[in-house]
C-alpha atoms as a PDB file:
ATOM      1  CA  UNK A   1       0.000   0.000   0.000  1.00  0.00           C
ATOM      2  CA  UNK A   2       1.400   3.164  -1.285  1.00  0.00           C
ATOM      3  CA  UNK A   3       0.971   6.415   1.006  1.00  0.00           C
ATOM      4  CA  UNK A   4      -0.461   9.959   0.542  1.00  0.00           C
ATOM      5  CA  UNK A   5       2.225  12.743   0.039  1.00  0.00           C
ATOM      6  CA  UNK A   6      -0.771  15.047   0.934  1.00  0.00           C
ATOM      7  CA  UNK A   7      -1.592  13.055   4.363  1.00  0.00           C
ATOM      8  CA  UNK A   8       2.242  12.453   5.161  1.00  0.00           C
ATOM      9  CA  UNK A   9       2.220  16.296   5.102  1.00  0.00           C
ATOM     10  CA  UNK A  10      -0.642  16.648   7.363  1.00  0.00           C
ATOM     11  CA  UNK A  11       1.325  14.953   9.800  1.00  0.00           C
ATOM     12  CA  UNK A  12       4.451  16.664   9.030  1.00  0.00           C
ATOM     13  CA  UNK A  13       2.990  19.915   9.753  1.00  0.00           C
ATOM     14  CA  UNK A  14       1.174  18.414  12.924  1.00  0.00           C
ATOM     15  CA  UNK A  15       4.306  16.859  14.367  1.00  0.00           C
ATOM     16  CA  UNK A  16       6.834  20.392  13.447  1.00  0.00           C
ATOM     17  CA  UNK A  17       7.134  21.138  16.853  1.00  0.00           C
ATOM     18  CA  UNK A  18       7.547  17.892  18.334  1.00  0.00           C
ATOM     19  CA  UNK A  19      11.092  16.400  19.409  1.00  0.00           C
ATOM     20  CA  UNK A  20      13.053  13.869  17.866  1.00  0.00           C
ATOM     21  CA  UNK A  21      10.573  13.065  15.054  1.00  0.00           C
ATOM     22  CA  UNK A  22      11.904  10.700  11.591  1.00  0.00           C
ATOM     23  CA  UNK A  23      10.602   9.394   9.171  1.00  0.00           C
ATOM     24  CA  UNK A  24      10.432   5.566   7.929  1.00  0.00           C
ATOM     25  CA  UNK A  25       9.114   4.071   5.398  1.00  0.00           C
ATOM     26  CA  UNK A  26       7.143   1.007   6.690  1.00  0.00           C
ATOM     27  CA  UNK A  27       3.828  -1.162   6.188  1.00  0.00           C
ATOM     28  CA  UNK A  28       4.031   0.413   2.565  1.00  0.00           C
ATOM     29  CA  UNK A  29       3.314   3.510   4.123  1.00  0.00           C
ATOM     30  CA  UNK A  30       5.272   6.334   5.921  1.00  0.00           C
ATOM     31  CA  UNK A  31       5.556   6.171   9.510  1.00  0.00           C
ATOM     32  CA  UNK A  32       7.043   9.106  11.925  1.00  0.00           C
ATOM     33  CA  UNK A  33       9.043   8.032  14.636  1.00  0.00           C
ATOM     34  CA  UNK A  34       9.685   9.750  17.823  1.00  0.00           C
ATOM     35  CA  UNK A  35      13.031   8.488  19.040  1.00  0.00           C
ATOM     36  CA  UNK A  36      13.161   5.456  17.121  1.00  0.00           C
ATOM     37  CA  UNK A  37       9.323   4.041  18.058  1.00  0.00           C
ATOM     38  CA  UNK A  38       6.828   4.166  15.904  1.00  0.00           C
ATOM     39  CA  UNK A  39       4.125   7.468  16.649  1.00  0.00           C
ATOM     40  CA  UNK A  40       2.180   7.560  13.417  1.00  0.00           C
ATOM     41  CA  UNK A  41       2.378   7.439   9.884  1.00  0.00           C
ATOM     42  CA  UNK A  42       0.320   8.024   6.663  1.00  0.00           C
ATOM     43  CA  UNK A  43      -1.201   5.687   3.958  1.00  0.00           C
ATOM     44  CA  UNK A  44      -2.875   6.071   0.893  1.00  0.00           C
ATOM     45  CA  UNK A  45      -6.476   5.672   2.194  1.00  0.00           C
ATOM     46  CA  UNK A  46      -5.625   8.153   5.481  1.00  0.00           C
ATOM     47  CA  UNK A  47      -3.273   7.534   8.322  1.00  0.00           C
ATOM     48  CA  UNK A  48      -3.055   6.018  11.172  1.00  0.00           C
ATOM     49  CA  UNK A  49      -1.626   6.152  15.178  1.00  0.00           C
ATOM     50  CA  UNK A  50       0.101   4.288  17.850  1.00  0.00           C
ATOM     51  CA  UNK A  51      -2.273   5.181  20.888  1.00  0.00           C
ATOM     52  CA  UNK A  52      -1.053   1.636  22.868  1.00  0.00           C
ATOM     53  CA  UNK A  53      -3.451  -0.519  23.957  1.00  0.00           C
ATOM     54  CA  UNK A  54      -4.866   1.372  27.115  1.00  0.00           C
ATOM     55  CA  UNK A  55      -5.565   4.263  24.965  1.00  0.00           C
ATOM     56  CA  UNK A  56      -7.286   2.347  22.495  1.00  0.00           C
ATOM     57  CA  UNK A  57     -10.578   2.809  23.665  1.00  0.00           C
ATOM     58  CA  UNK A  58     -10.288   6.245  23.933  1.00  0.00           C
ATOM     59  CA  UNK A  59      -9.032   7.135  20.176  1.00  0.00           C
ATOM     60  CA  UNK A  60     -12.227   4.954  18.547  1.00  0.00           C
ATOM     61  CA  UNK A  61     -14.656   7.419  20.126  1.00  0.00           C
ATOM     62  CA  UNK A  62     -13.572  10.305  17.753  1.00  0.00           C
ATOM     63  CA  UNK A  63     -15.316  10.275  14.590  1.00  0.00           C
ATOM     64  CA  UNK A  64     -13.466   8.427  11.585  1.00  0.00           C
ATOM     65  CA  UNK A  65     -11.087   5.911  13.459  1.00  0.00           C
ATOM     66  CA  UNK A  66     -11.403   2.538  14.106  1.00  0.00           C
ATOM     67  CA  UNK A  67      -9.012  -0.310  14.769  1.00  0.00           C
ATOM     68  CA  UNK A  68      -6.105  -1.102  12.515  1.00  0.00           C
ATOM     69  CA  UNK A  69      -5.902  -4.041  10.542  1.00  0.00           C
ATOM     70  CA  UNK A  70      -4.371  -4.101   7.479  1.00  0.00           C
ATOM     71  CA  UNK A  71      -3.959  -7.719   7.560  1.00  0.00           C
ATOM     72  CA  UNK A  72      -7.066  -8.348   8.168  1.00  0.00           C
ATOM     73  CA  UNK A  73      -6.250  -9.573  11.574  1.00  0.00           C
ATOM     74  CA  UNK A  74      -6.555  -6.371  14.536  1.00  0.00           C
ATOM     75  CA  UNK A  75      -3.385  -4.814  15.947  1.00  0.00           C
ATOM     76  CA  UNK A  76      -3.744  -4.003  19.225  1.00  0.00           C
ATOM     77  CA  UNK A  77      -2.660  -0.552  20.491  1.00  0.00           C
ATOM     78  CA  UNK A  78      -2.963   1.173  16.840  1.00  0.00           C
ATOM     79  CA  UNK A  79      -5.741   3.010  15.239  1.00  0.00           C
ATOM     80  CA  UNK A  80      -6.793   3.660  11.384  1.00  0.00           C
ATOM     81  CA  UNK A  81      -8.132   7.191  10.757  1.00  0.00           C
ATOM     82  CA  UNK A  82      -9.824   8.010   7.386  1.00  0.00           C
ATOM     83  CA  UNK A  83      -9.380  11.277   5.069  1.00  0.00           C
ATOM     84  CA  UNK A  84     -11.692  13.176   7.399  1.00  0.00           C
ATOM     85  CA  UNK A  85      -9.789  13.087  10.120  1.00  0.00           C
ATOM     86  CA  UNK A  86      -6.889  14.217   9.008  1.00  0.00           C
ATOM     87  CA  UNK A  87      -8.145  17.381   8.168  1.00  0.00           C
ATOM     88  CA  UNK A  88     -10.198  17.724  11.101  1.00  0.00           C
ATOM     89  CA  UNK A  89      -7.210  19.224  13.430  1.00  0.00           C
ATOM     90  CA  UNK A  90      -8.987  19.035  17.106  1.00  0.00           C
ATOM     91  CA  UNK A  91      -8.965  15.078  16.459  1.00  0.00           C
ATOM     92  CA  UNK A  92      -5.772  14.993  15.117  1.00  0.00           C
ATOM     93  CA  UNK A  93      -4.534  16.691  18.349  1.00  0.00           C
ATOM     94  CA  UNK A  94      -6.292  14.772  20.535  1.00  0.00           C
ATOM     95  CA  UNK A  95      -5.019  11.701  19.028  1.00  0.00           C
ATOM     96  CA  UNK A  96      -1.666  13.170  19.107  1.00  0.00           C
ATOM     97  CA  UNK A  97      -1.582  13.260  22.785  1.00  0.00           C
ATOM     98  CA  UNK A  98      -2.632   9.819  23.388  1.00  0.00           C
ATOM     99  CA  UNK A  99       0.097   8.418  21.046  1.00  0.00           C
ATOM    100  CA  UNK A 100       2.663  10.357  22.815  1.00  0.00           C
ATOM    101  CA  UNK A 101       1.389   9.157  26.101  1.00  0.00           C
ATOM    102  CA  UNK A 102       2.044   5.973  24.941  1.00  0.00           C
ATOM    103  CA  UNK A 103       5.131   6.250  23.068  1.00  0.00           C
ATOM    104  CA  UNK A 104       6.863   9.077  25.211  1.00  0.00           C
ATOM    105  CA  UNK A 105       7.251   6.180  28.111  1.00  0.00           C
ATOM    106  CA  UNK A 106       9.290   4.529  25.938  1.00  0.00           C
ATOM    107  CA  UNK A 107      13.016   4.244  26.190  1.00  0.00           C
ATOM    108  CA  UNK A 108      14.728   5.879  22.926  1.00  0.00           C
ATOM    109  CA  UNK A 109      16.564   3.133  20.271  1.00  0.00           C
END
């Protein structure tokens, strides 16, 4: 699956200010790393996040996400979000902060 320059910049712009950001091509997508673990990345139908599993709950309220599975098989801990949401900013934000709760406990590789 090839990724969205258009929704990779989305969450270029969304993640200018945050530390120790790079980017990966992954999954057939591009994923943005914050210090070496994976935070989020785009994909050609949207993007997706890495809210960990006891955020989970928490990301699938907001309209246009639901749980990844490009496999067809869930993965726990990670969210898909659709075209919507990433142009709708106050979701983007909010599922910003979840991911980082998540990932920001995480030692650096």
């Amino acid at each position: 699956m090839a990724y969205d320059e258009g929704h990779a910049q989305i969450l270029r712009d969304l993640l200018a200010h945050t530390d120790g950001i790079t980017e990966k091509k992954m999954f057939g997508g591009l994923c943005f790393l914050q210090n070496g673990n994976m935070l989020c990345g785009a994909h050609s139908d949207g993007g997706m996040f890495r809210v960990g599993k006891e955020n989970e709950e928490a990301a699938l309220t907001l309209n246009g996400v639901a749980p990844l599975s490009f496999t067809g098989r869930k993965m726990g801990g990670l969210v898909d979000i659709s075209e919507s949401t990433l142009e709708d900013e106050d979701a983007l934000l909010s599922l910003l902060r979840l991911a980082d709760t998540f990932v920001g406990k995480m030692p650096s590789k």
